[in-house]
Protein backbone atom coordinates (compact mmCIF):
# COMPACT_ATOMS: atom_id res chain seq x y z
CA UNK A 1 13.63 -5.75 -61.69
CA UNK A 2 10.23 -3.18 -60.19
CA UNK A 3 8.03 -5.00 -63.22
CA UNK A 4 9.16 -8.36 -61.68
CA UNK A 5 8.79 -7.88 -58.47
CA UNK A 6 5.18 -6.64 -59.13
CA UNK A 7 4.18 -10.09 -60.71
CA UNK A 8 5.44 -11.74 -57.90
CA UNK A 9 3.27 -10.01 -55.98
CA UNK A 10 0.60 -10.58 -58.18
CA UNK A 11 1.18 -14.05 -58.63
CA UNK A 12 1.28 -14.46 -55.04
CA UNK A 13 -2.20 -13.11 -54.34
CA UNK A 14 -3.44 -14.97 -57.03
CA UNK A 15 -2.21 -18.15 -55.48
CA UNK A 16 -3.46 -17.28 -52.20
CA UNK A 17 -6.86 -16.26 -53.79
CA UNK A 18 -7.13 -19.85 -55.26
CA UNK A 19 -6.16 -20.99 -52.16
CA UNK A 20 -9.01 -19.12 -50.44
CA UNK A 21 -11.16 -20.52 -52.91
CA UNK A 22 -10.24 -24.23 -52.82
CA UNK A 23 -10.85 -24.06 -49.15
CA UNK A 24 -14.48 -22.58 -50.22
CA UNK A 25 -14.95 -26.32 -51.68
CA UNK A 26 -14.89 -27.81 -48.30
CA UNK A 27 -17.61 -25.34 -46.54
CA UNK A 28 -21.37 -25.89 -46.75
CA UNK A 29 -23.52 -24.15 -49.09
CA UNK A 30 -24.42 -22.09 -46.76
CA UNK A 31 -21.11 -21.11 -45.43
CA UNK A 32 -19.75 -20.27 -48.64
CA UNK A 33 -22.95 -18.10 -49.42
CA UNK A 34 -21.97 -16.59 -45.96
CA UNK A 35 -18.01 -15.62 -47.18
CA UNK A 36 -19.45 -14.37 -50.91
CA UNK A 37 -18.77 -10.65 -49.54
CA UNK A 38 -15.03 -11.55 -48.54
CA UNK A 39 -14.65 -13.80 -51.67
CA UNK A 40 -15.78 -10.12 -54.36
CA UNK A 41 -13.73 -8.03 -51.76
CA UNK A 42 -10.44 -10.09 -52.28
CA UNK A 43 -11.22 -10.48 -56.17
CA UNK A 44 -11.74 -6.78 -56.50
CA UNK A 45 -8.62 -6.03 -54.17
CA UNK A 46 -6.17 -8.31 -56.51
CA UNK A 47 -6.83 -5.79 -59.22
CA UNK A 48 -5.32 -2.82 -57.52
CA UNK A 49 -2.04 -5.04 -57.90
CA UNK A 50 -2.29 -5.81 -61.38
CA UNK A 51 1.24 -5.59 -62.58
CA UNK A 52 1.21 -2.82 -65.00
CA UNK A 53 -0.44 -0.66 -62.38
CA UNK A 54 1.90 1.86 -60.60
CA UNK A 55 -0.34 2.63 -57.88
CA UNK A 56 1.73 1.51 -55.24
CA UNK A 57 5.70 2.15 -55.17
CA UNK A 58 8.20 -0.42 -54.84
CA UNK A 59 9.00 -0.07 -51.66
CA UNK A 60 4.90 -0.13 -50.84
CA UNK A 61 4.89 -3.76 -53.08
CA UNK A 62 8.14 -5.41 -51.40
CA UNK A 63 6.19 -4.78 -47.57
CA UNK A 64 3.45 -6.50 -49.04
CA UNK A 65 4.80 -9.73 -50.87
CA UNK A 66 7.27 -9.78 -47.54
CA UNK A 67 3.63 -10.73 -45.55
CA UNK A 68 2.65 -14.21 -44.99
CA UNK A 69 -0.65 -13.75 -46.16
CA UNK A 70 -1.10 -10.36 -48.11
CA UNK A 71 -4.40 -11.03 -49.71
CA UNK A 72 -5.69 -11.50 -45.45
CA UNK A 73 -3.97 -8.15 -44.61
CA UNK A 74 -5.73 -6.79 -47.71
CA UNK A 75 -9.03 -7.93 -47.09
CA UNK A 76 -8.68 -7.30 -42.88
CA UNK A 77 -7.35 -3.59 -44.39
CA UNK A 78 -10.88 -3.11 -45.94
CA UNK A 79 -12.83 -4.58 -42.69
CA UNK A 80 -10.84 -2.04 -40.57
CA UNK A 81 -11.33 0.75 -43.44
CA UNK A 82 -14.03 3.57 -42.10
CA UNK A 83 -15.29 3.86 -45.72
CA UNK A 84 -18.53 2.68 -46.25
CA UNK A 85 -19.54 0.59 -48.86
CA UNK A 86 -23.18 1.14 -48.91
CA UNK A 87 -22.66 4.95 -49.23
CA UNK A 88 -21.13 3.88 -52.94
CA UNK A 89 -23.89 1.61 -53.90
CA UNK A 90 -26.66 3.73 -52.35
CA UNK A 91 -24.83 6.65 -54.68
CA UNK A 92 -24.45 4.08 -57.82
CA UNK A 93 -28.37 2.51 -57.10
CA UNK A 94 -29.09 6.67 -56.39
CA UNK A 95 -27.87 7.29 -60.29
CA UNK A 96 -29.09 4.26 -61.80
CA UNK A 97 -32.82 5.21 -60.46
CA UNK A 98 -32.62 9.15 -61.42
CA UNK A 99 -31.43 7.60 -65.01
CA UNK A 100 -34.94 5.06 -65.02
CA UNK A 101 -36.93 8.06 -63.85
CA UNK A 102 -35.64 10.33 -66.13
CA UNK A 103 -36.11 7.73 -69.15
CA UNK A 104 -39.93 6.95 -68.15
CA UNK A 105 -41.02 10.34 -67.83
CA UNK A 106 -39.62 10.95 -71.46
CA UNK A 107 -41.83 8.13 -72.42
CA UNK A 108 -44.76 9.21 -70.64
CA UNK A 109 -44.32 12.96 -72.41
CA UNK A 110 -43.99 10.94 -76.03
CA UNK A 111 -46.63 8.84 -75.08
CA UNK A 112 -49.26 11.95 -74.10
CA UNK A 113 -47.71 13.78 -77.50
CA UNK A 114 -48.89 10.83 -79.59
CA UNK A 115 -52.27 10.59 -77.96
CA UNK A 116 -53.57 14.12 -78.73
């Protein structure tokens, strides 16, 4: 009965997500460049409800299906989180660069080695 109720839930973000996304079709190109943060947030958010995941409780995934829209109290969840998203990609672009620089001045050393 739990693993059901999880795909319901699931399946019900799903559906709203494709809702949220045929509604997309009617907007400008601009306008849907304009909601391209909210469209990654709610694909990234679905995943957290992926049925096999036990992240949440039962009683945590019933509150949620019970909403009208639970991929909109999701995504206004995230707007109204204090986390900070650029902290993580300033950290992920931080490690990413260190990696580069790291790499290059390896080259650079075999590079000098094979000149003398």
């Amino acid at each position: 009965m739990e693993d059901k109720i999880r795909q319901e839930l699931y399946d019900k973000l799903e559906n709203e997500l494709s809702s949220y996304k045929k509604e997309l079709e009617s907007l400008t190109a601009k306008e849907i460049i304009d909601k391209s943060y909210e469209t990654a947030i709610k694909e990234e958010v679905i995943f957290l409800f992926y049925p096999e995941s036990k992240q949440f409780d039962i009683d945590e995934i019933k509150a949620l299906k019970n909403e009208r829209n639970s991929l909109e109290t999701l995504y206004q969840g995230w707007m109204d989180c204090d986390m900070n998203i650029c902290e993580l990609i300033e950290d992920s672009a931080r490690d990413t660069v260190e990696d580069l620089a790291r790499d290059f001045k390896e080259k650079q050393a075999k590079k000098k080695d094979k000149e003398r």
